[in-house]
Each structure stands twice: as structure tokens, then as C-alpha cells.
Protein backbone atom coordinates (compact mmCIF):
# COMPACT_ATOMS: atom_id res chain seq x y z
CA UNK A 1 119.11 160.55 88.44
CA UNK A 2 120.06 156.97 88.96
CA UNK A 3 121.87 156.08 92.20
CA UNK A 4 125.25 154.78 92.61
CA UNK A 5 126.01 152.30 95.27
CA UNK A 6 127.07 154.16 97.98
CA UNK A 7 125.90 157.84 96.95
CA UNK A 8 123.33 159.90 98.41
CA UNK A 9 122.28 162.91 97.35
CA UNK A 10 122.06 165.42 99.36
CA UNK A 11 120.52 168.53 96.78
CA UNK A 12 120.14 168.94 93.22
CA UNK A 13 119.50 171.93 90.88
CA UNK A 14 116.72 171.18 88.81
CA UNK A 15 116.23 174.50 87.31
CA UNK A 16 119.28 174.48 85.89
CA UNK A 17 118.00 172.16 83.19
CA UNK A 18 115.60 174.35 82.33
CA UNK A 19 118.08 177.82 81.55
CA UNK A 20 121.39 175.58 80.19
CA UNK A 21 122.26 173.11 77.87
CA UNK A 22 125.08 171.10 79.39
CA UNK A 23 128.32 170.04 77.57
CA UNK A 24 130.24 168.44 79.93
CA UNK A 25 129.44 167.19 83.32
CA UNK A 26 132.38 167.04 85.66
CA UNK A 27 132.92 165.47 89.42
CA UNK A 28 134.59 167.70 91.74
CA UNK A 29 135.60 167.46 95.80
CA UNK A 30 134.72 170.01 98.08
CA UNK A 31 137.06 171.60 100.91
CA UNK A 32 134.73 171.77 103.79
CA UNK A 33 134.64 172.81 107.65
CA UNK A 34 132.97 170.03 109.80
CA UNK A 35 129.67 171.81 110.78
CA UNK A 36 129.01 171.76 106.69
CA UNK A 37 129.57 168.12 106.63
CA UNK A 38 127.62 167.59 109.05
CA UNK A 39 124.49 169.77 107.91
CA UNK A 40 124.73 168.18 104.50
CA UNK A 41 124.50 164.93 105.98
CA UNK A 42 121.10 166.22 107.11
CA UNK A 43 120.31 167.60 103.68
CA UNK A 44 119.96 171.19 104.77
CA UNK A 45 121.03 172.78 101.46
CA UNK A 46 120.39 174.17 98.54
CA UNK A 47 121.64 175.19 95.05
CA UNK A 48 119.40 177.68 94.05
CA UNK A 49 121.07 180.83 91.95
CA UNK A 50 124.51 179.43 92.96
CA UNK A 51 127.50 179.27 90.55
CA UNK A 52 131.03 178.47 90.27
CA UNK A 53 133.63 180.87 89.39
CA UNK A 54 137.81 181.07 88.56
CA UNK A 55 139.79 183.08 91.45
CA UNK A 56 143.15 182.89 90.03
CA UNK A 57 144.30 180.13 87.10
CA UNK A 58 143.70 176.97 89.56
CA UNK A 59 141.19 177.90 92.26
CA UNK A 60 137.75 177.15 91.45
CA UNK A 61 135.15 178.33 94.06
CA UNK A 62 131.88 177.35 94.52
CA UNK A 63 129.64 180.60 95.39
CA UNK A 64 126.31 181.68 96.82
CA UNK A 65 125.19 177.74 97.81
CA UNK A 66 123.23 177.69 101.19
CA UNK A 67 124.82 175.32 103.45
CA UNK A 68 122.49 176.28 106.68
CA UNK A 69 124.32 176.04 109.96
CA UNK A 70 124.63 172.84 111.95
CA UNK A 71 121.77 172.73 114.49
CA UNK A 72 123.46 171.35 117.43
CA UNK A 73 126.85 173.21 116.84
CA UNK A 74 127.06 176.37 118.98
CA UNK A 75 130.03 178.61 118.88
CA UNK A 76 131.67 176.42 115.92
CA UNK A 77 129.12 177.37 113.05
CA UNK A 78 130.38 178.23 109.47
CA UNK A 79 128.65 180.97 107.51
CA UNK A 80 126.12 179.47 105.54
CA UNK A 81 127.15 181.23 102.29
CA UNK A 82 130.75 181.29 102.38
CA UNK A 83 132.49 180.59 98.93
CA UNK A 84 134.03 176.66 99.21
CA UNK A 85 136.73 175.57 97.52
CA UNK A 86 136.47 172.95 94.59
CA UNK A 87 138.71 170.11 94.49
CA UNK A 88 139.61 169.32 90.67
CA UNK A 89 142.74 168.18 88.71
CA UNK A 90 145.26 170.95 87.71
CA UNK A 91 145.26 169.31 84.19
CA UNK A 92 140.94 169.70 84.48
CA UNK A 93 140.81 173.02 85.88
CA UNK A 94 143.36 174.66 83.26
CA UNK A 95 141.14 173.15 80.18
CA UNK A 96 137.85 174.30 82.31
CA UNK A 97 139.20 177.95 82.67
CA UNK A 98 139.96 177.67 78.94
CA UNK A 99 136.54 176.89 77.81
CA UNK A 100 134.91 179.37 80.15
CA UNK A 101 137.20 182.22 78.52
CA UNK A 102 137.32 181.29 75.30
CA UNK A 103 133.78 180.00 73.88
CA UNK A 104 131.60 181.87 76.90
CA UNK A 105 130.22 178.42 78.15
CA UNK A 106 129.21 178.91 82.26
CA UNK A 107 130.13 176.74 85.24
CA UNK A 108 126.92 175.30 86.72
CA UNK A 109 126.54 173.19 89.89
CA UNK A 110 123.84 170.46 89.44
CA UNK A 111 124.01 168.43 92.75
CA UNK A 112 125.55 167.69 96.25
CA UNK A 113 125.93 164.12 97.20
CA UNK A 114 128.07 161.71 99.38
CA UNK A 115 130.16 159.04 96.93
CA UNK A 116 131.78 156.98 99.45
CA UNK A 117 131.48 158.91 102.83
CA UNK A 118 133.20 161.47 100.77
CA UNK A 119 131.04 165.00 100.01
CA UNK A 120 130.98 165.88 95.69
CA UNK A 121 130.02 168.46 93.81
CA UNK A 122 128.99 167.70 89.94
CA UNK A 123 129.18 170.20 88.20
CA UNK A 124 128.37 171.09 84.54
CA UNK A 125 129.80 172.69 81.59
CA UNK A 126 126.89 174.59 80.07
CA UNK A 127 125.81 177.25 77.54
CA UNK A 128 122.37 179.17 78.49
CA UNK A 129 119.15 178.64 76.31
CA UNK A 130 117.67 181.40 74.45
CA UNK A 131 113.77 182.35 75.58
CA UNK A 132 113.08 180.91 71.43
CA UNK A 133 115.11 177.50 72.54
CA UNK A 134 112.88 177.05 75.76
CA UNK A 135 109.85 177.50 74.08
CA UNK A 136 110.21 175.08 71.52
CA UNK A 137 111.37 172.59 74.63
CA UNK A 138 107.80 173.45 75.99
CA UNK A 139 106.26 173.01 72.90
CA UNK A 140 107.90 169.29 72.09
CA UNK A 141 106.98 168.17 75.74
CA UNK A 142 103.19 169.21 75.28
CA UNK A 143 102.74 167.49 72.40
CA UNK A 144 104.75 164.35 73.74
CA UNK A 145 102.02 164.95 76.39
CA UNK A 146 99.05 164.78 73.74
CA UNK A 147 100.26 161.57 72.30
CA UNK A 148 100.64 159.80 75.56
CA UNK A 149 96.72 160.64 75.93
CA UNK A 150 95.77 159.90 72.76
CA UNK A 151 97.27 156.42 72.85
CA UNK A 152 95.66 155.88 76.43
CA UNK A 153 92.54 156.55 75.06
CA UNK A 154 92.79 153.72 71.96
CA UNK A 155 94.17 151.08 74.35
């Protein structure tokens, strides 16, 4: 993951890669209270078994992420699993929900980050791997594995 100037990243998903092949990767806003802000600016999140999901033809909702509540914030907090709102083009959302219908493909978040003091979401267009798919994945990286050795060992 190569860093932009200006972008930090707060989270990522990294099993994702492992479960999906992505199509598509797309970059969408979030609608957040200020408590989140403020606890992602800490990095206290996570993406683990979250997903995105349609709620009408033009709302897209980010849903199960762990945003923990802001430590110094008392009687302000947010709940830390609250569906958030994704920020997208009407024209991208429409050809989104069309793809998720219509071919089966899934809505996967990969990473939080800050782009310009602003918070972003990217999230991917992806089809799930079958257990036969991940095992030949496994089976490519071992022996990419054995022939990095090997050629250490001639040097």
C-alpha cells in the first residue's frame, strides 16, 4: 500500500485479500459524528467482518466496522458499531447497486484513511474465492518461496 501525500491510514482489511478477488476498487466519503473523527485520528478501528450494504437505490451504508469511542469524550460518545453512511456519486452508486444485483459480486471495505484532512473509505468490488482457488494461491506462493531459497543458496 503505497502512500499518497497527505494520506494516512488509519485501518486496513487484510483478510479480505485472502476470501475475494477484487474487480473494482472505489473511493468513497464517510458521514461521520465528531467523536468518530476524532477516534480514527487515533487509529482505534477496525474492519474486521464488516461490509457494505444498499438501504434503498442511493444509500450505501457501511456496517458492523468498530469505531471505539473517543477516550476523552464523556456524555457525547457515538456507538461504536453504528451503520455510517457512504458518500458516493448518484451516477456510481446506481451502476454499484447494479453489479451487486445482477452478477452477485459483494461490497468489501479494504481501508480507512485521511486524504486531505478529509476521512475515506475504499472500498472494493469483489467476487469471493472458492476453498480450490485459495489453495492453489497457497500453493503458487510456496513454491515462489522455494525458488527464492534456492537462488539464495547458488549466489
Amino acid at each position: 500500500m503505497a502512500r499518497e501525500r497527505g494520506e494516512k491510514i488509519v485501518c486496513s482489511n487484510r483478510e479480505a485479500g485472502r476470501h475475494y478477488t477484487f474487480e473494482e476498487r472505489y473511493e468513497a466519503g464517510m458521514a461521520l459524528t465528531g467523536t468518530e473523527v476524532k477516534s480514527l485520528r487515533e487509529g482505534r478501528a477496525h474492519l474486521k467482518d464488516s461490509y457494505c450494504d444498499f438501504r434503498g437505490p442511493t444509500e450505501l451504508y457501511l456496517l458492523s466496522a468498530h469505531i471505539a469511542p473517543y477516550a476523552m469524550s464523556k456524555h457525547f460518545n457515538h456507538a461504536p458499531e453504528r451503520p455510517r453512511k457512504l458518500l458516493l456519486r448518484k451516477r456510481e452508486l446506481k451502476r454499484l447497486l447494479g453489479k451487486v444485483s445482477e452478477r452477485g459480486l459483494t461490497l468489501v471495505p479494504l481501508k480507512i484513511y485521511f486524504k486531505n484532512g478529509k476521512a475515506k473509505l475504499e472500498l472494493a468490488l469483489a467476487k469471493g474465492k472458492k476453498i480450490y482457488d485459495r489453495r492453489e494461491e497457497i500453493k503458487k506462493r510456496d513454491l515462489q518461496r522455494e525458488l527464492q531459497r534456492e537462488a539464495k543458496y547458488r549466489r
